[in-house]
C-alpha atoms as a PDB file:
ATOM      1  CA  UNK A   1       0.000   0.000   0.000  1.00  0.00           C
ATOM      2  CA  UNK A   2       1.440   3.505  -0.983  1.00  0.00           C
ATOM      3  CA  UNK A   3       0.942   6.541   0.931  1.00  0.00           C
ATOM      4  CA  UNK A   4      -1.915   7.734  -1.565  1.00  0.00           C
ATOM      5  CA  UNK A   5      -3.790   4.264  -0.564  1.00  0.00           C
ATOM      6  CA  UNK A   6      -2.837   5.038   2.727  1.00  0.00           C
ATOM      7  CA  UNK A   7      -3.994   8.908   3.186  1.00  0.00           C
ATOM      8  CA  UNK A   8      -7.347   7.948   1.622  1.00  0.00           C
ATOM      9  CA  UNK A   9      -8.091   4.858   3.406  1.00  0.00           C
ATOM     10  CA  UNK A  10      -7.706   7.185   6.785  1.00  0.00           C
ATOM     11  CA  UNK A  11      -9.683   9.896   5.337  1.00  0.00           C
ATOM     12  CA  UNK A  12     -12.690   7.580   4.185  1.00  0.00           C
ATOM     13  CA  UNK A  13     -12.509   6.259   8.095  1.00  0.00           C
ATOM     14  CA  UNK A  14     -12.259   9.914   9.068  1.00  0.00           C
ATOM     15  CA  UNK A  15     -15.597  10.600   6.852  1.00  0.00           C
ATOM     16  CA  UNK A  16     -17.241   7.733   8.367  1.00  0.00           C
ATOM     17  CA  UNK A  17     -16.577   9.141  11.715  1.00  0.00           C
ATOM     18  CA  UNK A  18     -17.597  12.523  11.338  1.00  0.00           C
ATOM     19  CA  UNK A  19     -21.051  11.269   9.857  1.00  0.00           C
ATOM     20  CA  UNK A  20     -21.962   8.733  12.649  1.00  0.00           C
ATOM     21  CA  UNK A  21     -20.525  11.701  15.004  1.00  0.00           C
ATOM     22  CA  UNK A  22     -23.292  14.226  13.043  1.00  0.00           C
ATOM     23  CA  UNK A  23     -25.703  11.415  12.985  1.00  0.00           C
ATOM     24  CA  UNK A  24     -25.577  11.498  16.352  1.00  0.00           C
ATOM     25  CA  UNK A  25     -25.814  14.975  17.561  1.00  0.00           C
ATOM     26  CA  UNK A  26     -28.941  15.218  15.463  1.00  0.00           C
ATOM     27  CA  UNK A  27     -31.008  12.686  16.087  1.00  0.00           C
ATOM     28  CA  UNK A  28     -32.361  11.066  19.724  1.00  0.00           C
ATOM     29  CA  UNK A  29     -31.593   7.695  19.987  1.00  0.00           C
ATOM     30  CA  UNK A  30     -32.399   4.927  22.203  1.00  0.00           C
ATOM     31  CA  UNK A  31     -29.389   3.551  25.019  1.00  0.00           C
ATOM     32  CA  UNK A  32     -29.031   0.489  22.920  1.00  0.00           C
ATOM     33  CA  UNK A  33     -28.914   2.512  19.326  1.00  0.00           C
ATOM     34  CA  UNK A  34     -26.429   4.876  20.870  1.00  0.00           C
ATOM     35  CA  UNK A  35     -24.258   2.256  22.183  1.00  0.00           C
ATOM     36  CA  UNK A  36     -23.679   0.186  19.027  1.00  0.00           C
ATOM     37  CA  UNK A  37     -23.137   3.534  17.149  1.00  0.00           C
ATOM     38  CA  UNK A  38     -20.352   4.446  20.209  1.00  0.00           C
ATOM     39  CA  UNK A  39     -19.036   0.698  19.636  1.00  0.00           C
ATOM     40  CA  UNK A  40     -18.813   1.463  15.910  1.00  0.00           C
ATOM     41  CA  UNK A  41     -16.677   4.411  16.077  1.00  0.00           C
ATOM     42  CA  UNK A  42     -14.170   2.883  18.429  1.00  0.00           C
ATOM     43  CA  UNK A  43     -13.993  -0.314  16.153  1.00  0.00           C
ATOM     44  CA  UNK A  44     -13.315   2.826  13.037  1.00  0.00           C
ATOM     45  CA  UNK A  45     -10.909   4.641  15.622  1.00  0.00           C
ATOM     46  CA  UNK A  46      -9.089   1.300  16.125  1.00  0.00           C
ATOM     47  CA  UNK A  47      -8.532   1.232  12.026  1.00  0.00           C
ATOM     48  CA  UNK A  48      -7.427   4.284  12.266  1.00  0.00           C
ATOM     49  CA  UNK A  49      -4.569   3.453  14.709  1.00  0.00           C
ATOM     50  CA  UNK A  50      -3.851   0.373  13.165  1.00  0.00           C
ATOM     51  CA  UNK A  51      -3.677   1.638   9.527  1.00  0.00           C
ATOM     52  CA  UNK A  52      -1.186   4.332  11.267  1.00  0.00           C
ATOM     53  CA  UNK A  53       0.638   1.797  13.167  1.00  0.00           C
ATOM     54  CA  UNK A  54       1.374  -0.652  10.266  1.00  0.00           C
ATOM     55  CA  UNK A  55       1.976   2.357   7.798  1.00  0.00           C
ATOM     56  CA  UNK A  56       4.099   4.350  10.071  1.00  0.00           C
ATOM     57  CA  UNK A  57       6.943   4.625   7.981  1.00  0.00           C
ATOM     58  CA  UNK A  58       5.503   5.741   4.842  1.00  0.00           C
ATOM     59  CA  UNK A  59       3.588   8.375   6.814  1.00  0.00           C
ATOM     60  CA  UNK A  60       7.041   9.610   8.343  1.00  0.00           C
ATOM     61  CA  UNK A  61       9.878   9.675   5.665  1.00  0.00           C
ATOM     62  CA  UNK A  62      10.743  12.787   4.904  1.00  0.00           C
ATOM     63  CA  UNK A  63      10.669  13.416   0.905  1.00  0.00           C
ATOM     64  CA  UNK A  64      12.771  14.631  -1.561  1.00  0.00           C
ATOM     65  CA  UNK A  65      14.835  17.861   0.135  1.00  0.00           C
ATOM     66  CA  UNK A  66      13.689  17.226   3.220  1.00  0.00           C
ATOM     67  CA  UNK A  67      15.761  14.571   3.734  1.00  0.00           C
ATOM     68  CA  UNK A  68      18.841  16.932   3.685  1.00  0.00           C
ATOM     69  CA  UNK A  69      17.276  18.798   6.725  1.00  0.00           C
ATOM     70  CA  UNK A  70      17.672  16.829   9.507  1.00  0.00           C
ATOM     71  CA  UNK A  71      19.412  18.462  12.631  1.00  0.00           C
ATOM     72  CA  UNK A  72      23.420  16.934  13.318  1.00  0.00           C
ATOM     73  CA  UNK A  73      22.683  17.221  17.171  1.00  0.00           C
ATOM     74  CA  UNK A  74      19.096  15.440  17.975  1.00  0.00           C
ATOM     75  CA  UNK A  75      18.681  13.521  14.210  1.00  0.00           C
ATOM     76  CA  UNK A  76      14.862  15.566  13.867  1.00  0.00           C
ATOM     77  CA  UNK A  77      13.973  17.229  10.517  1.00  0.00           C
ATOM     78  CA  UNK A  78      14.501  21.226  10.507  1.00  0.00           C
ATOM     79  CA  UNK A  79      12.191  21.076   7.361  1.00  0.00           C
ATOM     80  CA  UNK A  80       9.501  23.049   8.868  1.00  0.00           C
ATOM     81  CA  UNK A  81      11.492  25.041  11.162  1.00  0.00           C
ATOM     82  CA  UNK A  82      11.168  28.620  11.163  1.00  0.00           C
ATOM     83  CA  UNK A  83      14.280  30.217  10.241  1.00  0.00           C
ATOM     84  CA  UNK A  84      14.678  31.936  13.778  1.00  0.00           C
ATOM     85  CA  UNK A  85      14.949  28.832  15.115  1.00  0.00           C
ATOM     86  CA  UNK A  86      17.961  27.762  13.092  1.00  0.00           C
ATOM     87  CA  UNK A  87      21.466  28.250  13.819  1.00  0.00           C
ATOM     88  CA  UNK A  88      22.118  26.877   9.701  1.00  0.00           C
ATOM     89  CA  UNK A  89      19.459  24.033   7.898  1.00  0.00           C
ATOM     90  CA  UNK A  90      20.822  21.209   9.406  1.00  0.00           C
ATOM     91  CA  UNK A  91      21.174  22.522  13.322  1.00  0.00           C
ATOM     92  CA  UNK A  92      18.761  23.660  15.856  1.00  0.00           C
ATOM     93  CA  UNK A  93      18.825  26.527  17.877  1.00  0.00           C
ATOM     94  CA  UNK A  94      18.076  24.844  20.923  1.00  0.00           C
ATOM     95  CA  UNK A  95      20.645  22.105  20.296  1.00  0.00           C
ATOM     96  CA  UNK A  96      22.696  24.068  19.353  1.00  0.00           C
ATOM     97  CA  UNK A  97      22.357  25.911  22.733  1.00  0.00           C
ATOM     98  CA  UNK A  98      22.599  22.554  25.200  1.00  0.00           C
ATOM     99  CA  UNK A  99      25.623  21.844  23.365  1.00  0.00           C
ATOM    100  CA  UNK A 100      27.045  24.564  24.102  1.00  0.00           C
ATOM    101  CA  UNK A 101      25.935  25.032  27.551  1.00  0.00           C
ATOM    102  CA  UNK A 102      27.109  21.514  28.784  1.00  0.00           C
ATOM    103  CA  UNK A 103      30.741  22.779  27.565  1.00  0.00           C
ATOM    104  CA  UNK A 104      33.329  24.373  30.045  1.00  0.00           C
ATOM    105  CA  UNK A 105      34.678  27.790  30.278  1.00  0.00           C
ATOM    106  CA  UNK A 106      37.836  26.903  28.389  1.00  0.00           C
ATOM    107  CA  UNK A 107      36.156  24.873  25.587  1.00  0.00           C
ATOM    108  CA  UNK A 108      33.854  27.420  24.878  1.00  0.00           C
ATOM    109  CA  UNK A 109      36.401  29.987  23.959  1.00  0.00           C
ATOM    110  CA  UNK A 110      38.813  26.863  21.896  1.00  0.00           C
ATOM    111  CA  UNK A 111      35.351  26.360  20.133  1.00  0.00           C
ATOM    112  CA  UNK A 112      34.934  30.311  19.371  1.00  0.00           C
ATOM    113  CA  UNK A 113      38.608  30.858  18.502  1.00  0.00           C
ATOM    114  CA  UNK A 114      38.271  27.756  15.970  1.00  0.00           C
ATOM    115  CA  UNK A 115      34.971  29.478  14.246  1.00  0.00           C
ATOM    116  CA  UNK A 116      36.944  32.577  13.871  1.00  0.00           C
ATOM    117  CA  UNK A 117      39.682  31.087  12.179  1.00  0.00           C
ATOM    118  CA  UNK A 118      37.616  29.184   9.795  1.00  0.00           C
ATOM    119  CA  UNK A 119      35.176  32.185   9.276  1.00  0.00           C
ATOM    120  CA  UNK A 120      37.810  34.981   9.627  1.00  0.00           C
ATOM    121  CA  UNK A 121      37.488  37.226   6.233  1.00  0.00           C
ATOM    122  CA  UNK A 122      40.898  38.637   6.932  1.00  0.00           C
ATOM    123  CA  UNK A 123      40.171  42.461   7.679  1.00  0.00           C
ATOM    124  CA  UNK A 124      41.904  43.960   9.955  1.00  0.00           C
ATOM    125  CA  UNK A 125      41.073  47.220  12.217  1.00  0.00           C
ATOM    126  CA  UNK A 126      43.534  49.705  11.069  1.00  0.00           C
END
């Protein structure tokens, strides 16, 4: 099953749900009516878990360019993060931040005098 079969079998059990839901809220049933509709939509709910269960890996691969987004430190995608939130596409802020907080004194200023040799342009104050 491809995602596409996948995605629509989950929205046709998502359809069927919202209409026994609607059915519901508009008419009065009996206690017995009302409990096999109830059972019903936890059988559907239970398709829905195990469709996303067995299918969790097509659901959850990233596609394409995302896959070249996924943060060095904790391994999640930065696809959708907001750029403020980046220290460069493949790093976190926040990681980026507990790395650097669970370093000492010392290695924090080897670590900055190693990004300004690799980043120095070569300008000098005169």
């Amino acid at each position: 099953m491809d995602l596409k079969q996948v995605r629509a079998k989950l929205n046709a059990i998502s359809k069927t749900i919202d209409e026994h839901l609607d059915f519901l809220l508009e008419t009065r049933q009996d206690e017995q009516t009302y409990k096999d509709d109830i059972n019903e939509i936890g059988k559907m709910a239970d398709a829905v878990l195990s469709t996303l269960h067995e299918h969790h890996d097509l659901l959850h691969e990233p596609s394409g360019g995302e896959k070249d987004w996924m943060c060095e430190k904790c391994g999640k995608s930065t696809f959708e993060t907001d750029y403020d939130y980046l220290v460069h596409p493949t790093l976190h802020l926040g990681c980026a931040l507990e790395a650097e907080q669970g370093k000492t004194e010392d290695e924090q200023m080897q670590s900055f005098a190693e990004d300004l040799q690799t980043t120095d342009s070569g300008h000098r104050p005169s």
